[in-house]
Structures are given as structure tokens and as C-alpha cells.
C-alpha atoms as a PDB file:
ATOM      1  CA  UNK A   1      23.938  -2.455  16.461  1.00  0.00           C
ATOM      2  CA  UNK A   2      21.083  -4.257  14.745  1.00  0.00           C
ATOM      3  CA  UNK A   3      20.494  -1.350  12.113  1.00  0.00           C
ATOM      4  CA  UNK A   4      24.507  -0.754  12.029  1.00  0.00           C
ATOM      5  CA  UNK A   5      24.825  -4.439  10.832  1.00  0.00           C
ATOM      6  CA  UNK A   6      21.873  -4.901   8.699  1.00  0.00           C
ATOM      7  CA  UNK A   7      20.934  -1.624   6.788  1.00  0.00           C
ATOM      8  CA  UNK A   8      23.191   0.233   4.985  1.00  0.00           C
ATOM      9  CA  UNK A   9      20.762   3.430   3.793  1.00  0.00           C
ATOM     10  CA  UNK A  10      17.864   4.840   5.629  1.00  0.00           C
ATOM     11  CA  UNK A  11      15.890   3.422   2.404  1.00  0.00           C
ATOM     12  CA  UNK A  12      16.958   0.561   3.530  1.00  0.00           C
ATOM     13  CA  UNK A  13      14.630   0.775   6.386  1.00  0.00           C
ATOM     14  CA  UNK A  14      12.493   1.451   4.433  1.00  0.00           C
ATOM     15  CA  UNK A  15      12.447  -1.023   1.828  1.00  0.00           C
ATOM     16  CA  UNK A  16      12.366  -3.644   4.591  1.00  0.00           C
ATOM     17  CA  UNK A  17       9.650  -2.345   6.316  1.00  0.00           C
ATOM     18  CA  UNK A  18       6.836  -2.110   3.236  1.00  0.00           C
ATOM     19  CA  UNK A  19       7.858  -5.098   1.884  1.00  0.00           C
ATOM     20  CA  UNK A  20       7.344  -6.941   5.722  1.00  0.00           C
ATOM     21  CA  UNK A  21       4.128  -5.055   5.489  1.00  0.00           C
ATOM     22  CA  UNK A  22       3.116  -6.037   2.201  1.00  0.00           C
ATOM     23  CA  UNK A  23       3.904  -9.873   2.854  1.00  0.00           C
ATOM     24  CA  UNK A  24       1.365  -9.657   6.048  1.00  0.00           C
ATOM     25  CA  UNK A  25      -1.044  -8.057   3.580  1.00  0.00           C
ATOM     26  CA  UNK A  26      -0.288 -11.090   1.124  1.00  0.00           C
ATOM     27  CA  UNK A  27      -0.666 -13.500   4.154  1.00  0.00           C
ATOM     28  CA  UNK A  28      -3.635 -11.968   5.338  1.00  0.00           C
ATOM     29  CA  UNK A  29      -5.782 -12.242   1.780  1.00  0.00           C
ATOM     30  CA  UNK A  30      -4.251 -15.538   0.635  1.00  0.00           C
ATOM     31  CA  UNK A  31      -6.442 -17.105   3.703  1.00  0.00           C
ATOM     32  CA  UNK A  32      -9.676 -15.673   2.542  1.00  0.00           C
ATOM     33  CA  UNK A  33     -12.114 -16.157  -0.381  1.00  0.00           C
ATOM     34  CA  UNK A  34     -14.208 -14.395  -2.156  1.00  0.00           C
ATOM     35  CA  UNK A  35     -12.277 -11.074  -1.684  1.00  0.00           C
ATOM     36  CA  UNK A  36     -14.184  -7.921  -3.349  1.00  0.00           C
ATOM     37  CA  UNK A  37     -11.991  -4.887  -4.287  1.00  0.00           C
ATOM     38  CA  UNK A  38     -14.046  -3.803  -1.140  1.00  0.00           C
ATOM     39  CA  UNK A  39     -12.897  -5.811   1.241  1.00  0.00           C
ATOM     40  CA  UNK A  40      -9.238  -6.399  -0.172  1.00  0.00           C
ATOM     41  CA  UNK A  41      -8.903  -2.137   0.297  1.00  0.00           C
ATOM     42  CA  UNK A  42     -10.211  -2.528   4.056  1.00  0.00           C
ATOM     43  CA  UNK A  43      -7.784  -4.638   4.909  1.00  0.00           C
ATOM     44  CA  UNK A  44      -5.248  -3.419   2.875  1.00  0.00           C
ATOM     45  CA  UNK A  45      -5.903   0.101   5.020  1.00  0.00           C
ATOM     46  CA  UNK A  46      -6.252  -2.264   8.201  1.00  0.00           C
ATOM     47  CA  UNK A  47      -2.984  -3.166   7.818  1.00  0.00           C
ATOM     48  CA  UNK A  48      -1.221   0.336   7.281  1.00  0.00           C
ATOM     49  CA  UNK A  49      -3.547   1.768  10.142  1.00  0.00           C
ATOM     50  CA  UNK A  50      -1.597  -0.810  12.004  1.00  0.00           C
ATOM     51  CA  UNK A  51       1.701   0.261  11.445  1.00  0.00           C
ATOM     52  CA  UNK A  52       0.722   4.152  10.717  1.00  0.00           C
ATOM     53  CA  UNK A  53       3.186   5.502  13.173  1.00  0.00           C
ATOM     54  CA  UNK A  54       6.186   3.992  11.390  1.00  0.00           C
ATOM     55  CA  UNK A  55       4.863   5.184   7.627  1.00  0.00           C
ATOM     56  CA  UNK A  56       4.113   8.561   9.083  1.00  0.00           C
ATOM     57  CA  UNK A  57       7.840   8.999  10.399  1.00  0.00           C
ATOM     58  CA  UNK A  58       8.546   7.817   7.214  1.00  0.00           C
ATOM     59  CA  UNK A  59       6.721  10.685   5.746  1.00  0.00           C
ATOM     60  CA  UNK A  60       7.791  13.506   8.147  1.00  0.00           C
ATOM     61  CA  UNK A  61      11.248  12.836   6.893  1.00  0.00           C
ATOM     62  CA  UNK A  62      10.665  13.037   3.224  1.00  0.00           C
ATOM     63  CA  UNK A  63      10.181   9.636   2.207  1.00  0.00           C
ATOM     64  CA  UNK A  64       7.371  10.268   0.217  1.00  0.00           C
ATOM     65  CA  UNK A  65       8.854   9.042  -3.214  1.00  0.00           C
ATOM     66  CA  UNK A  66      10.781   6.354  -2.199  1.00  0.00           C
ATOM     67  CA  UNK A  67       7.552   5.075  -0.537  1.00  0.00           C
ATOM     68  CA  UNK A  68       5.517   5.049  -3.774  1.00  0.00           C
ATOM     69  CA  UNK A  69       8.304   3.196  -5.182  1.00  0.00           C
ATOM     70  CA  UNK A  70       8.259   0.398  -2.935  1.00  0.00           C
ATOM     71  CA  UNK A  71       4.187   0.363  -3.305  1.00  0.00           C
ATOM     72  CA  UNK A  72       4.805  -0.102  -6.922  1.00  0.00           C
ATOM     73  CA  UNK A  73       7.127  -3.024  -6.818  1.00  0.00           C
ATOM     74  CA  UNK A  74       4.765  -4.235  -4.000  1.00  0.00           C
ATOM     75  CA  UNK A  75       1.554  -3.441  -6.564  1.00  0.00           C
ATOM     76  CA  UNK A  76       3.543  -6.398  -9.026  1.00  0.00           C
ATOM     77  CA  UNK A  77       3.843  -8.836  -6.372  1.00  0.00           C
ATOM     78  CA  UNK A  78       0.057  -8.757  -5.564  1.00  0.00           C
ATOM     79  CA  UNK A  79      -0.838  -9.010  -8.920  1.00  0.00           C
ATOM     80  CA  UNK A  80       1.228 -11.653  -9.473  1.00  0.00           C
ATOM     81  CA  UNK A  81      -0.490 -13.629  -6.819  1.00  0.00           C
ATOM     82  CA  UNK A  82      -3.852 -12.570  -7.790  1.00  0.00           C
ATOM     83  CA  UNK A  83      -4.674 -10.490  -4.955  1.00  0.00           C
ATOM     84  CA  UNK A  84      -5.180  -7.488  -7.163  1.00  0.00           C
ATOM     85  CA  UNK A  85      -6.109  -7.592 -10.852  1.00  0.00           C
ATOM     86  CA  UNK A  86      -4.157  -5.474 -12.998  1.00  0.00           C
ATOM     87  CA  UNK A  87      -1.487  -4.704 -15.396  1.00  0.00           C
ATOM     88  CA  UNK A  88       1.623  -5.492 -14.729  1.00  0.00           C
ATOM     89  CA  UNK A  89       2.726  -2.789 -17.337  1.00  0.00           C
ATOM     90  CA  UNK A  90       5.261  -0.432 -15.691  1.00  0.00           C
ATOM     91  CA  UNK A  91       3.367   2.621 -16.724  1.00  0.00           C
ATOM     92  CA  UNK A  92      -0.265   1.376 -15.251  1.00  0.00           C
ATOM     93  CA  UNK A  93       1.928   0.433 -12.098  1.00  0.00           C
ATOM     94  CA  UNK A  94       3.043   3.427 -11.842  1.00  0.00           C
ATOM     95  CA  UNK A  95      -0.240   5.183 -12.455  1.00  0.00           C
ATOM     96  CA  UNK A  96      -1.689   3.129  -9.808  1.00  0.00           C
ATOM     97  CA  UNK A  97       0.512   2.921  -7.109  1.00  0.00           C
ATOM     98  CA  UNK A  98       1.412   6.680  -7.565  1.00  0.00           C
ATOM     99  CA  UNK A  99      -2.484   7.556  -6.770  1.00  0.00           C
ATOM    100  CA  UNK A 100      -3.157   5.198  -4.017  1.00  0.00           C
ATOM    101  CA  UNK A 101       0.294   6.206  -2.092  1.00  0.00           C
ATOM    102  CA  UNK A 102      -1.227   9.678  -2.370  1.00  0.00           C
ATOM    103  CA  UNK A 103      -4.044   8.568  -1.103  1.00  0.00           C
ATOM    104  CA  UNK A 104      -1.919   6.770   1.419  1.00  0.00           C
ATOM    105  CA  UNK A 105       0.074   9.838   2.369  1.00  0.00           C
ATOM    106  CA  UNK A 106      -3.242  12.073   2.865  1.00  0.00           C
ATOM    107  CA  UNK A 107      -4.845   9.686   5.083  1.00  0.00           C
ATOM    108  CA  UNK A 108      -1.854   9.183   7.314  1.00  0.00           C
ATOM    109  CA  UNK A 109      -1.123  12.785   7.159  1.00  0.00           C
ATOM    110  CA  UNK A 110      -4.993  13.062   8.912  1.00  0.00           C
ATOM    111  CA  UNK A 111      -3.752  10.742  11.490  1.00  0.00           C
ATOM    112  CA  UNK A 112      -6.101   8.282   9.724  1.00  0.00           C
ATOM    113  CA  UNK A 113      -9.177   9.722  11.090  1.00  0.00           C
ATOM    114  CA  UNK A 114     -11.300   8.225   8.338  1.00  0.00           C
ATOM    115  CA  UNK A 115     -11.925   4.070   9.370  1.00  0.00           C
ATOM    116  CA  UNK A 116     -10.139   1.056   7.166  1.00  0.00           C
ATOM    117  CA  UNK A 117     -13.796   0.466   5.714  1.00  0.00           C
ATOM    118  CA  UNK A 118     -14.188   4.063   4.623  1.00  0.00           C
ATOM    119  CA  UNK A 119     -11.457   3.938   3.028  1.00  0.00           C
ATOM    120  CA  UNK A 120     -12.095   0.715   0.990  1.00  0.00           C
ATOM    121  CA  UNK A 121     -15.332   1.925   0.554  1.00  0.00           C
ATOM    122  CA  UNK A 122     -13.784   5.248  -0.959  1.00  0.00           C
ATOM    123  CA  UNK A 123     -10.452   2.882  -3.177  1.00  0.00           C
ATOM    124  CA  UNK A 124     -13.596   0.567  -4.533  1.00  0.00           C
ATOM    125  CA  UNK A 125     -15.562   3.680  -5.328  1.00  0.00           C
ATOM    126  CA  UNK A 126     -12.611   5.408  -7.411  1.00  0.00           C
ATOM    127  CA  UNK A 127     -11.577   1.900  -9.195  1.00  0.00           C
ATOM    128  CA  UNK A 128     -15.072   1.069  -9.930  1.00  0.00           C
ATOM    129  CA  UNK A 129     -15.331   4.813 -11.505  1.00  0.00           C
ATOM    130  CA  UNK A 130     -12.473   4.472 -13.335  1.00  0.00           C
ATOM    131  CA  UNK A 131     -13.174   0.950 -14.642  1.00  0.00           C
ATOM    132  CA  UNK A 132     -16.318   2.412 -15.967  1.00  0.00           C
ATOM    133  CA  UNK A 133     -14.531   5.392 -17.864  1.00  0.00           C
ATOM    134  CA  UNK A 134     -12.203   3.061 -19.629  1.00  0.00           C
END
């Protein structure tokens, strides 16, 4: 009855879901200094490794797009609290959140077999790159 009652849409779920997920995230690196894109991707990838199961389900039943979009209105609200530094422009948004939620979807799709701190050592790599190309 809980679902019946409070979620109208299967996005729904969804949308509830990331954004809990995104506020522990935002919990989680408000109590810390001295944060390097490092160390805010490892726990960024902590946090989904947590809750992998759910996302993957999520994925499995073709969520994939609506899950990008909810990373992208969840990529404003960490810039907006200075977790990540960025554009809030709706086209860098979307470039950004569209290539880490594929990166997202690959590494839950390999049952996250590579650790949290590869993969923020492999997110700082790629925006350190592209920094440098810009």
C-alpha cells in the first residue's frame, strides 16, 4: 500500500530514489574538507556501489534515460552547493551527466567489479584530461 499511496509512475520510484541517494552523497561531502575531484568520485561511486542492486533493476527495466535525467538535475544541486565545480548551463549539464551515467550504467552493468577508488581514480583522470583540452 505504501507505493499505491505515494507514487503514482514507476519514475516516480525512481525520482525518489536518486534524489534520496544524491542527498546522502550531499550529506556525506558537506562533512569533509579538502575534497579532491579524487576523492569526491570515490565516494560518489561508494555510494552507488551501495545501493547498486536497486540502480541495476532500474536498468534491467529500461530506465536508462530517465536515470541520466535525474543525474542531471542532481549534477545542479551539487554544484550549487559547491560539491562539484561546474556550469550550471543546461547544455554542459547535460554533457556531463550524460557521460558519467554512462559510465554509471557500464560499471553497474559489470556488477561493479572495478573498486569505488578505481573508479574515482578513472572520473579524475577523464575530467583532468578534459580540463586540459579546453
Amino acid at each position: 500500500m505504501y507505493f499505491y499511496r505515494n507514487f503514482t509512475t514507476y519514475k516516480d520510484i525512481i525520482d525518489q530514489h536518486i534524489t534520496e541517494l544524491l542527498n546522502h552523497f550531499l550529506r556525506i561531502t558537506t562533512k569533509r574538507k579538502n575534497l579532491t575531484i579524487e576523492t569526491t568520485a570515490v565516494l560518489f561511486f561508494e555510494t552507488l556501489q551501495f545501493d547498486a542492486k536497486s540502480l541495476t533493476v532500474f536498468l534491467n527495466n529500461g530506465e536508462t534515460e530517465w536515470i541520466e535525467h535525474d543525474f542531471e538535475i542532481g549534477l545542479s544541486k551539487l554544484i550549487e552547493h559547491g560539491v562539484v565545480q561546474g556550469s550550471n548551463d543546461k547544455y554542459w549539464r547535460a554533457y556531463t551527466a550524460g557521460g558519467l551515467s554512462r559510465v554509471i550504467t557500464i560499471w553497474l552493468q559489470a556488477n561493479t567489479q572495478e573498486s569505488p577508488k578505481i573508479m574515482g581514480e578513472k572520473i579524475s583522470q577523464i575530467i583532468l584530461q578534459n580540463q586540459f583540452l579546453s
